[in-house]
PDB file of N, CA and C in Angstrom:
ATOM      1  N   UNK A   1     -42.552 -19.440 -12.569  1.00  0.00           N
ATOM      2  CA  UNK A   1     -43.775 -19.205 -11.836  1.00  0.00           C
ATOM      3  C   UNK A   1     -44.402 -20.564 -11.531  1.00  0.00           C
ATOM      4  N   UNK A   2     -45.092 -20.940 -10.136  1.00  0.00           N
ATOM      5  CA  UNK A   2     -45.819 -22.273  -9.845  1.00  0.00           C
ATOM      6  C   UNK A   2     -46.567 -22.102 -10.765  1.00  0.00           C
ATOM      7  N   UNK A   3     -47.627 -23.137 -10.508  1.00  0.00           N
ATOM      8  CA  UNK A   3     -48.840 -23.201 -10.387  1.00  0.00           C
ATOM      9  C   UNK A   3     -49.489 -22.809  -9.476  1.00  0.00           C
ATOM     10  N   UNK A   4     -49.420 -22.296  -8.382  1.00  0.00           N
ATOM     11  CA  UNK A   4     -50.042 -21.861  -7.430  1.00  0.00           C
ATOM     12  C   UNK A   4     -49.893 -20.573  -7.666  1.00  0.00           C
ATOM     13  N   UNK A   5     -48.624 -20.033  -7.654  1.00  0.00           N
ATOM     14  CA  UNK A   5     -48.453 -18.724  -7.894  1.00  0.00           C
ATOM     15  C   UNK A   5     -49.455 -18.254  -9.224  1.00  0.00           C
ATOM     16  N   UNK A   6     -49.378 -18.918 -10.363  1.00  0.00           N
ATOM     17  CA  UNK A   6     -50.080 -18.568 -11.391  1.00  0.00           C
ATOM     18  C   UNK A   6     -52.111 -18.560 -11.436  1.00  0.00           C
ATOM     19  N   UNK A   7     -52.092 -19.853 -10.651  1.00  0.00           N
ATOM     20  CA  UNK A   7     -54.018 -19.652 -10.525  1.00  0.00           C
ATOM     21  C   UNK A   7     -53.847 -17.832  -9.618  1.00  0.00           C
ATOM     22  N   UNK A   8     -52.582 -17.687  -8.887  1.00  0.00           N
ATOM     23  CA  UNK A   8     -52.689 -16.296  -7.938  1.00  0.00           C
ATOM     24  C   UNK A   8     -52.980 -15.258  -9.020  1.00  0.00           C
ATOM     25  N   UNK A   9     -52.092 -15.196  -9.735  1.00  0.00           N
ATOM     26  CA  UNK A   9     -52.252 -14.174 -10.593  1.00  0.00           C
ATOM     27  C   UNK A   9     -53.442 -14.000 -11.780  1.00  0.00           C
ATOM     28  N   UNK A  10     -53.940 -15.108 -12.382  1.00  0.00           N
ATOM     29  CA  UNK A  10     -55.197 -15.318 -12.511  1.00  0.00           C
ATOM     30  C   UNK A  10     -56.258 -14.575 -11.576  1.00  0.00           C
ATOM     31  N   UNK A  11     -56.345 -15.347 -10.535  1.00  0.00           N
ATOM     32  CA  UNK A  11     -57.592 -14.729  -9.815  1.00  0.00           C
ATOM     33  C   UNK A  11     -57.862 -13.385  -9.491  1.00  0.00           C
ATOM     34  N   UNK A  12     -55.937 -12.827  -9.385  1.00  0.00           N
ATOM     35  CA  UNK A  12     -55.962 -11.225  -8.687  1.00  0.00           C
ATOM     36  C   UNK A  12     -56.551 -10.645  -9.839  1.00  0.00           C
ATOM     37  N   UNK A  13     -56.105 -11.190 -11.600  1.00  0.00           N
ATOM     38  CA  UNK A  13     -56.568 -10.341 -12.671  1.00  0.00           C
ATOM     39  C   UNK A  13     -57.737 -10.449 -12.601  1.00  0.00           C
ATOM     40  N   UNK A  14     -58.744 -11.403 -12.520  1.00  0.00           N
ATOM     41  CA  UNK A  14     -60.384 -11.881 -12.314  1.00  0.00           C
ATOM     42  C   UNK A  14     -60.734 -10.735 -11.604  1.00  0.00           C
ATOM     43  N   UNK A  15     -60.370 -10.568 -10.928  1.00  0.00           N
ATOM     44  CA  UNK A  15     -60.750  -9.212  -9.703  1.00  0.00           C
ATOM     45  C   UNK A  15     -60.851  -7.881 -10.421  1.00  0.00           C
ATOM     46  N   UNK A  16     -59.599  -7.557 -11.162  1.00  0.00           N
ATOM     47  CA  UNK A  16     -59.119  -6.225 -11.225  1.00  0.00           C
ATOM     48  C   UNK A  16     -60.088  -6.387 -12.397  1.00  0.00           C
ATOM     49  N   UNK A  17     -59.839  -6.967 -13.149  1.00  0.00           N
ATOM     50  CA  UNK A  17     -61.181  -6.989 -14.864  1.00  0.00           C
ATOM     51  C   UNK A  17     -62.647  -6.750 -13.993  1.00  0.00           C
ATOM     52  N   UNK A  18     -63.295  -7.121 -12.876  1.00  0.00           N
ATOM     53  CA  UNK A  18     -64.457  -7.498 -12.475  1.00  0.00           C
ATOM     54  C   UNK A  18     -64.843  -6.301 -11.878  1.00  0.00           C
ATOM     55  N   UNK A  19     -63.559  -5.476 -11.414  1.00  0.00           N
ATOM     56  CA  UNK A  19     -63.989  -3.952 -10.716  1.00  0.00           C
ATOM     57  C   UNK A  19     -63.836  -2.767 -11.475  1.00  0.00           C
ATOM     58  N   UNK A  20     -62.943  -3.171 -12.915  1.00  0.00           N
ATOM     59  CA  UNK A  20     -63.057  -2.547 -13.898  1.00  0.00           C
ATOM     60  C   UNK A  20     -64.175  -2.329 -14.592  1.00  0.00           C
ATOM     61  N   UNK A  21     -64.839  -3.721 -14.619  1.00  0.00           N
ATOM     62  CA  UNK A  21     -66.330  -3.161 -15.167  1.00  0.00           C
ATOM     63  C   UNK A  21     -67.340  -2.760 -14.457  1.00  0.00           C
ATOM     64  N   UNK A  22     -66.989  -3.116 -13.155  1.00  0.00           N
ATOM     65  CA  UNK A  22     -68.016  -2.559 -12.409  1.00  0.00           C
ATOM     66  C   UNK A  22     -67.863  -1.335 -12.024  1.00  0.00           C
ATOM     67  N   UNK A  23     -66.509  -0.355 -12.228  1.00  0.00           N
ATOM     68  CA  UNK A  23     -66.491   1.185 -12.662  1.00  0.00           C
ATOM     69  C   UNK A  23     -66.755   1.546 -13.748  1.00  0.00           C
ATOM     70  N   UNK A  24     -66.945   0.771 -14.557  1.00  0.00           N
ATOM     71  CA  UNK A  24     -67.048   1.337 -15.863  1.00  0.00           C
ATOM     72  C   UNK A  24     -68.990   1.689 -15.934  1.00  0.00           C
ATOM     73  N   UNK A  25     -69.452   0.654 -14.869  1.00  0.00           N
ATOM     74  CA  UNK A  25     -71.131   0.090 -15.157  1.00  0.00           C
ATOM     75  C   UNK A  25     -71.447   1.706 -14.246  1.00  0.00           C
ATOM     76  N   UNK A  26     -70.568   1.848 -12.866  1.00  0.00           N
ATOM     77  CA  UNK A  26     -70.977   2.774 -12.117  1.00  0.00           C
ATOM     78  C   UNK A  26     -70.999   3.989 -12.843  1.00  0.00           C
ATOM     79  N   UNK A  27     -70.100   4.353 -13.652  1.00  0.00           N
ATOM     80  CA  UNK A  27     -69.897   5.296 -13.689  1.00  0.00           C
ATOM     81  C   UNK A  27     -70.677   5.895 -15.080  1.00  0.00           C
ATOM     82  N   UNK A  28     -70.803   4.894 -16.172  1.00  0.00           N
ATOM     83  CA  UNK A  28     -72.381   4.683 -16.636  1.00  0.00           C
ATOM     84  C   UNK A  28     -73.715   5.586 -16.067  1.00  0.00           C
ATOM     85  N   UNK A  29     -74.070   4.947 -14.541  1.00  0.00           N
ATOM     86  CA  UNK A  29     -75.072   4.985 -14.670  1.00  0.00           C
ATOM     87  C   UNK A  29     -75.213   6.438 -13.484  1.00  0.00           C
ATOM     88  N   UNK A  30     -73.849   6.984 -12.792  1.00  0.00           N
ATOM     89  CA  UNK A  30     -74.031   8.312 -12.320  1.00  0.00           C
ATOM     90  C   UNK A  30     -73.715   9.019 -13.112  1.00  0.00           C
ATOM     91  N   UNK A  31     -73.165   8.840 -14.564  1.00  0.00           N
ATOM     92  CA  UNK A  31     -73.617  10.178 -15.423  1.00  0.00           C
ATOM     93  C   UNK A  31     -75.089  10.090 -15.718  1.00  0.00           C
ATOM     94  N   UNK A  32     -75.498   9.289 -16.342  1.00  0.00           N
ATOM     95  CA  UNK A  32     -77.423   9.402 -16.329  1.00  0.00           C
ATOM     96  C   UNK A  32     -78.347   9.911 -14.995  1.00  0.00           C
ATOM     97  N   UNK A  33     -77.825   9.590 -13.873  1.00  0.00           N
ATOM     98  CA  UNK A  33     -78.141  10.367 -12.588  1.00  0.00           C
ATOM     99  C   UNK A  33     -78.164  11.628 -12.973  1.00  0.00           C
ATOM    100  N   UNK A  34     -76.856  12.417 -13.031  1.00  0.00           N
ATOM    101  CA  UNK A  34     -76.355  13.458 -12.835  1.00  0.00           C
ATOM    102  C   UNK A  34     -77.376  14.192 -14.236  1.00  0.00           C
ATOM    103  N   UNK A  35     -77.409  13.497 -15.022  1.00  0.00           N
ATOM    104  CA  UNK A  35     -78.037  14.340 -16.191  1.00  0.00           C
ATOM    105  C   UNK A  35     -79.700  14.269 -15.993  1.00  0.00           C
ATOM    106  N   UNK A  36     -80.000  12.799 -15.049  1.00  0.00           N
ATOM    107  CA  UNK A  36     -81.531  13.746 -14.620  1.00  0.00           C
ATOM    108  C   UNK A  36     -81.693  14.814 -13.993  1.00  0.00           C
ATOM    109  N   UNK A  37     -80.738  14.976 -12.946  1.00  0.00           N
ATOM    110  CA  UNK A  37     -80.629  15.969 -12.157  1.00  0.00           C
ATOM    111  C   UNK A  37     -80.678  17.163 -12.575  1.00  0.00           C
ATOM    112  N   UNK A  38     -79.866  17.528 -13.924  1.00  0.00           N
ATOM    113  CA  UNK A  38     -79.465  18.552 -14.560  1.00  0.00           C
ATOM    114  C   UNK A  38     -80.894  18.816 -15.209  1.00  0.00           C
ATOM    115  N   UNK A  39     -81.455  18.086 -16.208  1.00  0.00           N
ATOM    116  CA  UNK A  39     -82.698  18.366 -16.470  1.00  0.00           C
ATOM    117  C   UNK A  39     -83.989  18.624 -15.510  1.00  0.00           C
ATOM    118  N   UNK A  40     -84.291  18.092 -13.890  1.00  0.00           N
ATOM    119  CA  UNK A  40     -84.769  18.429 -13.420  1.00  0.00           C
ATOM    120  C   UNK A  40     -84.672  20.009 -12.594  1.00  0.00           C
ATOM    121  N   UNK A  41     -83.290  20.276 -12.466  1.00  0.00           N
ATOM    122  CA  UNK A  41     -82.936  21.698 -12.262  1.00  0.00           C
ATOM    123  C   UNK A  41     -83.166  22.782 -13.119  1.00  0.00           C
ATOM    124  N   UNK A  42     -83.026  22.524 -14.327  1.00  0.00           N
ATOM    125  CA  UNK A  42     -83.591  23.304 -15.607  1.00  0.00           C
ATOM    126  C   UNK A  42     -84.790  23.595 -15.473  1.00  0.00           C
ATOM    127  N   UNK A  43     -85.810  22.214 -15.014  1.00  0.00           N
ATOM    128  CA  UNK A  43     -87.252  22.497 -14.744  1.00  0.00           C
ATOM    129  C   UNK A  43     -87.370  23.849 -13.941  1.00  0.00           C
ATOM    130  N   UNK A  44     -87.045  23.539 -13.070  1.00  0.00           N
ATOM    131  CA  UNK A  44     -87.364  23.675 -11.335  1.00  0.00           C
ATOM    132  C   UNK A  44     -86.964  25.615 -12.031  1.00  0.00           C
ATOM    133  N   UNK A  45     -85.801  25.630 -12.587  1.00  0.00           N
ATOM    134  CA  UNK A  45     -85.253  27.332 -12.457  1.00  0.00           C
ATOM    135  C   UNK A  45     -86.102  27.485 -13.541  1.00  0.00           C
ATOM    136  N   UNK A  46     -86.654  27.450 -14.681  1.00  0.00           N
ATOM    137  CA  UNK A  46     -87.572  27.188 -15.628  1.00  0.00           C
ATOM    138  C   UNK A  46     -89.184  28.105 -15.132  1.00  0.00           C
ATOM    139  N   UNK A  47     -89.509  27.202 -14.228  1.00  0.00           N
ATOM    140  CA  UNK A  47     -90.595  27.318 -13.472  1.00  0.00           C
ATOM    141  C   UNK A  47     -90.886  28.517 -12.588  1.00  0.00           C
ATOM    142  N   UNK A  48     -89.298  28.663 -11.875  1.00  0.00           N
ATOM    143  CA  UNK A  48     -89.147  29.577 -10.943  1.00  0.00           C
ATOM    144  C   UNK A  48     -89.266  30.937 -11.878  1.00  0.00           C
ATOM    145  N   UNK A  49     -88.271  30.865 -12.705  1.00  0.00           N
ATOM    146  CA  UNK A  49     -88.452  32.174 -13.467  1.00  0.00           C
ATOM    147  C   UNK A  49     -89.698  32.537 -14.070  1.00  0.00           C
ATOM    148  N   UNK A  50     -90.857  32.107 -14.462  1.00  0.00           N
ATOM    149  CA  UNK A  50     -92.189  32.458 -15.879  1.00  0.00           C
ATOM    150  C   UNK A  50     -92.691  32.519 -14.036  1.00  0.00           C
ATOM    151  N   UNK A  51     -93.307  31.753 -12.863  1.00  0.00           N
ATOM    152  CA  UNK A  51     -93.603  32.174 -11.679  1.00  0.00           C
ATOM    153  C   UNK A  51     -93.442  32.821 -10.840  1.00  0.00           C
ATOM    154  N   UNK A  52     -92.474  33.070 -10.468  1.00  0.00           N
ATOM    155  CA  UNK A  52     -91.464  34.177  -9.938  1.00  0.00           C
ATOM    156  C   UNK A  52     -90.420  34.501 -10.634  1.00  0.00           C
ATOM    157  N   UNK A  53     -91.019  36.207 -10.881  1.00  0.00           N
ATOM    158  CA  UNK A  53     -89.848  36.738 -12.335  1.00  0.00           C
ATOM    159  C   UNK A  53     -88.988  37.464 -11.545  1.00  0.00           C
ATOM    160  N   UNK A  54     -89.077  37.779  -9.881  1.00  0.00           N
ATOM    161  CA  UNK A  54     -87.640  38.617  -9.163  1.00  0.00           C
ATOM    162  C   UNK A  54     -86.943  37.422  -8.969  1.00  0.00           C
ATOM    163  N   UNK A  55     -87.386  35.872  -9.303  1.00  0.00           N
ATOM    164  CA  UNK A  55     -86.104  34.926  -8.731  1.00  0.00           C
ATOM    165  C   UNK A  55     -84.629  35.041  -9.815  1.00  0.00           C
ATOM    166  N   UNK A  56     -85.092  35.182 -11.062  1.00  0.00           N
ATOM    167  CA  UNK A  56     -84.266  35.690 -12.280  1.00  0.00           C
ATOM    168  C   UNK A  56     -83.181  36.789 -11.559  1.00  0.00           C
ATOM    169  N   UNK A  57     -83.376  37.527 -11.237  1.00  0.00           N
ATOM    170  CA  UNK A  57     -82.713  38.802 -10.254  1.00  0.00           C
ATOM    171  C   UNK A  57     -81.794  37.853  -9.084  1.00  0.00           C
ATOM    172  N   UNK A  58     -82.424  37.463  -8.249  1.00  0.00           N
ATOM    173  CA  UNK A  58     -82.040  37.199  -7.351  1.00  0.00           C
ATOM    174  C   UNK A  58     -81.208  35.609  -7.017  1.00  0.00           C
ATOM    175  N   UNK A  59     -81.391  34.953  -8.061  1.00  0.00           N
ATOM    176  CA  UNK A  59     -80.440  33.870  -8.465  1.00  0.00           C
ATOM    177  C   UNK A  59     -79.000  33.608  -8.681  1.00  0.00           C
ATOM    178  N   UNK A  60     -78.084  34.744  -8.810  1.00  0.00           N
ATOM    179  CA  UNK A  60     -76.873  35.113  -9.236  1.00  0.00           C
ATOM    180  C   UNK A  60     -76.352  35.065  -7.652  1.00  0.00           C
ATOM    181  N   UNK A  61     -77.105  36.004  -6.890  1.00  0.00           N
ATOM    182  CA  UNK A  61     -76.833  35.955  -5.584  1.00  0.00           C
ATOM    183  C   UNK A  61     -77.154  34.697  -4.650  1.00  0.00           C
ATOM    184  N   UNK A  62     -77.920  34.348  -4.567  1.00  0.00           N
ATOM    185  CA  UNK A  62     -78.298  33.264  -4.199  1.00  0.00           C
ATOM    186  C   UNK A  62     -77.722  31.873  -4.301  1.00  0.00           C
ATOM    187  N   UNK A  63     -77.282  31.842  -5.709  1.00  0.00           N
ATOM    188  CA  UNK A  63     -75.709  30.772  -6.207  1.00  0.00           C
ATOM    189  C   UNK A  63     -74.496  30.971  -5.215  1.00  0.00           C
ATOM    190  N   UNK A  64     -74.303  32.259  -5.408  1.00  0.00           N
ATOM    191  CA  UNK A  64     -73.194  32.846  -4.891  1.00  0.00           C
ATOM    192  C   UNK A  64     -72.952  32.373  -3.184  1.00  0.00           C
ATOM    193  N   UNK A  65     -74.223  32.675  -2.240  1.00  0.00           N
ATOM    194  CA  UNK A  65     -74.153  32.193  -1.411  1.00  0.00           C
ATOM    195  C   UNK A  65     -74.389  30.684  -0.721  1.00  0.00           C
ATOM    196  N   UNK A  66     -74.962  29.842  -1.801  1.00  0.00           N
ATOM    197  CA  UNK A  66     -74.995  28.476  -1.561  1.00  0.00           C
ATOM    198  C   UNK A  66     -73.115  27.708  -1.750  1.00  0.00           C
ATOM    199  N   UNK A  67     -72.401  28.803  -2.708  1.00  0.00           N
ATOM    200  CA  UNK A  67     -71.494  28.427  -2.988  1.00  0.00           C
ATOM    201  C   UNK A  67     -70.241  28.314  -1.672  1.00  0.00           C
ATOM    202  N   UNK A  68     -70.681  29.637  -1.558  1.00  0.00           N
ATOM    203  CA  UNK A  68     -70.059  30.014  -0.104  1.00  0.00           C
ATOM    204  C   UNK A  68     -70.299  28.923   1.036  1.00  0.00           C
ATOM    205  N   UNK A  69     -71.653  28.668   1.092  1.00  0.00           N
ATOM    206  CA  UNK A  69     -72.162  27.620   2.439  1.00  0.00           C
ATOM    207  C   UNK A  69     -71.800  25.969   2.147  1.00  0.00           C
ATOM    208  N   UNK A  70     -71.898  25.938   0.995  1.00  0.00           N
ATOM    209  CA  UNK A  70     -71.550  24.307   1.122  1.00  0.00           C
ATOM    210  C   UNK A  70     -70.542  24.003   0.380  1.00  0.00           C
ATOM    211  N   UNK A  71     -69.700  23.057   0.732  1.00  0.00           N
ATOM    212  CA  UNK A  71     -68.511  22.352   0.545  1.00  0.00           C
ATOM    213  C   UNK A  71     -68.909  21.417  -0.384  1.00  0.00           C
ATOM    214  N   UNK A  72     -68.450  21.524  -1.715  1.00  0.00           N
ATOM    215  CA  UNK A  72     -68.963  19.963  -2.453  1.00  0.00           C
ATOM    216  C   UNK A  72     -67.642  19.307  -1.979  1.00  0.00           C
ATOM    217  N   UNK A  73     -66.410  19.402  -1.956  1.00  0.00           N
ATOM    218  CA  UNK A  73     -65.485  17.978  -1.589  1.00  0.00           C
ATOM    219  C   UNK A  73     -66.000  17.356  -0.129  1.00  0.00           C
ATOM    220  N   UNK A  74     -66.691  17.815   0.615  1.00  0.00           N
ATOM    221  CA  UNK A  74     -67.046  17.155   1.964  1.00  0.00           C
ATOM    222  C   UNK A  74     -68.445  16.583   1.733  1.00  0.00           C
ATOM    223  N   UNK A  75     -69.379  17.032   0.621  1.00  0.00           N
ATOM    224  CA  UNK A  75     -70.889  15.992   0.616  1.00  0.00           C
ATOM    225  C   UNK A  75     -70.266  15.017  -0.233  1.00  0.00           C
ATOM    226  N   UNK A  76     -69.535  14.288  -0.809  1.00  0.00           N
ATOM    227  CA  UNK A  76     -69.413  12.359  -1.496  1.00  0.00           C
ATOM    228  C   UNK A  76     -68.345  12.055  -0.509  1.00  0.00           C
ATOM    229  N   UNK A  77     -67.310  12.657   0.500  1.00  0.00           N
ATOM    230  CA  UNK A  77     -65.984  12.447   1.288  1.00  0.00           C
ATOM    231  C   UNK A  77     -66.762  10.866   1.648  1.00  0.00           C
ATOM    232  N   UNK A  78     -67.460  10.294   2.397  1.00  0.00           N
ATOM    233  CA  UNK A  78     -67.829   9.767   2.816  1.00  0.00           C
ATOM    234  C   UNK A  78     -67.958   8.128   1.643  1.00  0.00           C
ATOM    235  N   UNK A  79     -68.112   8.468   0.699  1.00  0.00           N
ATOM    236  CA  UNK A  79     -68.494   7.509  -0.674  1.00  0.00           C
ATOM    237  C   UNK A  79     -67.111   7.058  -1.107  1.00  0.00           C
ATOM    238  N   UNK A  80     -66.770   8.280  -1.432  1.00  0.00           N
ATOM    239  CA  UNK A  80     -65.471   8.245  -1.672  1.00  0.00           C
ATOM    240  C   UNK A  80     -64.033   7.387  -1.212  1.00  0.00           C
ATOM    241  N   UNK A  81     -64.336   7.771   0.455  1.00  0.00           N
ATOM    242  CA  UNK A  81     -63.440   6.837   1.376  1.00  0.00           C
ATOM    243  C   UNK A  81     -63.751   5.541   1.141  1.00  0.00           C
ATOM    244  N   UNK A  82     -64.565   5.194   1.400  1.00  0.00           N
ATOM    245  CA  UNK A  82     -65.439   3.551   1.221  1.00  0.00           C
ATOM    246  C   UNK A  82     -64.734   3.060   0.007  1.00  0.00           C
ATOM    247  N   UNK A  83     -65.167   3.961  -1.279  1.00  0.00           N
ATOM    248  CA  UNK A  83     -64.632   2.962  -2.464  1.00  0.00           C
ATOM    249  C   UNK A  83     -62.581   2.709  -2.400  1.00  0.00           C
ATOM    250  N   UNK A  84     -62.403   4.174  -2.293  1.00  0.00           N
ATOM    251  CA  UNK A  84     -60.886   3.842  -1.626  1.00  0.00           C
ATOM    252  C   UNK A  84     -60.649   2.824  -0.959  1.00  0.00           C
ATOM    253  N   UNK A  85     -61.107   2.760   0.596  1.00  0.00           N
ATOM    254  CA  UNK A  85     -60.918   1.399   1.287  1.00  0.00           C
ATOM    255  C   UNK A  85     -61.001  -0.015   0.151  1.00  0.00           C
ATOM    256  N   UNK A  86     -62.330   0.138  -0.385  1.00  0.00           N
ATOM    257  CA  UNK A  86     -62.625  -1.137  -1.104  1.00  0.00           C
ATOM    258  C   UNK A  86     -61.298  -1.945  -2.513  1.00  0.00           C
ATOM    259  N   UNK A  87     -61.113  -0.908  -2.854  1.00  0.00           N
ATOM    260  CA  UNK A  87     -59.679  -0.873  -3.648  1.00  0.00           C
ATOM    261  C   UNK A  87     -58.867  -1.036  -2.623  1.00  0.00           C
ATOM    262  N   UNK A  88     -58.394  -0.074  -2.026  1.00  0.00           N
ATOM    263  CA  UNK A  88     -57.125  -0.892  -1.088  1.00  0.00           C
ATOM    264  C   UNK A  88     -57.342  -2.512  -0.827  1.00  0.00           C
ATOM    265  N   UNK A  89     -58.640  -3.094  -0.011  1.00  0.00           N
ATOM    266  CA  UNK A  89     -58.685  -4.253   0.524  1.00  0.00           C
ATOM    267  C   UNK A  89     -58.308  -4.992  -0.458  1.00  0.00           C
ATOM    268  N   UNK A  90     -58.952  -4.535  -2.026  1.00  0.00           N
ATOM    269  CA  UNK A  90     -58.597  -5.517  -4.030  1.00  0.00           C
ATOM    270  C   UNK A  90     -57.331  -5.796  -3.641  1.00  0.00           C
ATOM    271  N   UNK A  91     -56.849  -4.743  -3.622  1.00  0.00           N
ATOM    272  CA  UNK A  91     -54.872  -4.707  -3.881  1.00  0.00           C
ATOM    273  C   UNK A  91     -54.121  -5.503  -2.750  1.00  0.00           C
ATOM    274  N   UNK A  92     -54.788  -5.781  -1.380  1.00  0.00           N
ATOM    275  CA  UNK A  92     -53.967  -6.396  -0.443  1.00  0.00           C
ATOM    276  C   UNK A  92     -54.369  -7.995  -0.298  1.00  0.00           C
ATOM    277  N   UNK A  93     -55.554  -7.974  -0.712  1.00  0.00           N
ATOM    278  CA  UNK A  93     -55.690  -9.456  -1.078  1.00  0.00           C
ATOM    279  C   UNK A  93     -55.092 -10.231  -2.346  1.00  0.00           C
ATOM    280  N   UNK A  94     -54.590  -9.501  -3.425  1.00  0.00           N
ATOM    281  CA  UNK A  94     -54.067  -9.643  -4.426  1.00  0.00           C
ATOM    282  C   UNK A  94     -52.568 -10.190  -4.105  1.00  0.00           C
ATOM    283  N   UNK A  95     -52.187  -8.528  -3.529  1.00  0.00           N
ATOM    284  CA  UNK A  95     -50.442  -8.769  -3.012  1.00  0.00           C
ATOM    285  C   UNK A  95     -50.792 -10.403  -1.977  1.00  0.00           C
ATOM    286  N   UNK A  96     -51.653 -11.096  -1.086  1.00  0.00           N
ATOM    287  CA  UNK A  96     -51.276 -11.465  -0.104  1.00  0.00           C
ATOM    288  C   UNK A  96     -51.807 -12.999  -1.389  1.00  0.00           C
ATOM    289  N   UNK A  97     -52.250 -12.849  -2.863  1.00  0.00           N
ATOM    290  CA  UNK A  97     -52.758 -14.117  -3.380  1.00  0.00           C
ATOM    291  C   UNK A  97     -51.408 -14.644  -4.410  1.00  0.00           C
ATOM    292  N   UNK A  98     -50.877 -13.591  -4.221  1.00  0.00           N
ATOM    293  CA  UNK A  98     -49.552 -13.618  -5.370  1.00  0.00           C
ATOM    294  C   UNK A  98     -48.312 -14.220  -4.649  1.00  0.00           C
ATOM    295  N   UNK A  99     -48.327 -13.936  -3.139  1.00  0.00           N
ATOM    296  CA  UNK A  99     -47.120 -14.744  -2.299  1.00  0.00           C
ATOM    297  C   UNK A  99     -47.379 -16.085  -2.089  1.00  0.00           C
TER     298      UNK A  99
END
């Protein structure tokens, strides 16, 4: 292996360690998202039910048809692609730091 080749492989690892933690930091901090969320929904159906006691009734159905209407793989598609791209671009600058 050069020296050139080797600062390559160095730097590509610098990268891959640097996006490792920075999934590790993301993903950290959208479970704490996700769990305000969860506790603010608790509120919210909480509220709904002791205020409106037919929403208790009518909640089962109401799930049912939000389930029906929205697509969760198509609301993050958009996030999703991006971080994909962003990894691909890691990996081709890597392959193109290693030649």
């Amino acid at each position: 292996m050069t020296p050139r080749s080797s600062n390559g492989f160095t730097l590509c690892r610098r990268k891959v360690e640097a996006t490792a933690a920075l999934l590790k930091e993301t993903k950290v901090d959208l479970t704490a998202a996700i769990d305000s969320l969860r506790i603010e929904i608790e509120v919210i159906k909480t509220y709904m039910k002791r205020c409106h006691p037919e929403f208790a009734k009518t909640y089962p159905r109401l799930r049912e048809e939000a389930i029906q209407a929205i697509d969760p793989e198509w609301i993050g598609a958009e996030a999703d692609l991006e971080i994909y791209e962003d990894v691909q671009r890691s990996i081709a600058e890597c392959s193109n730091t290693g030649s």
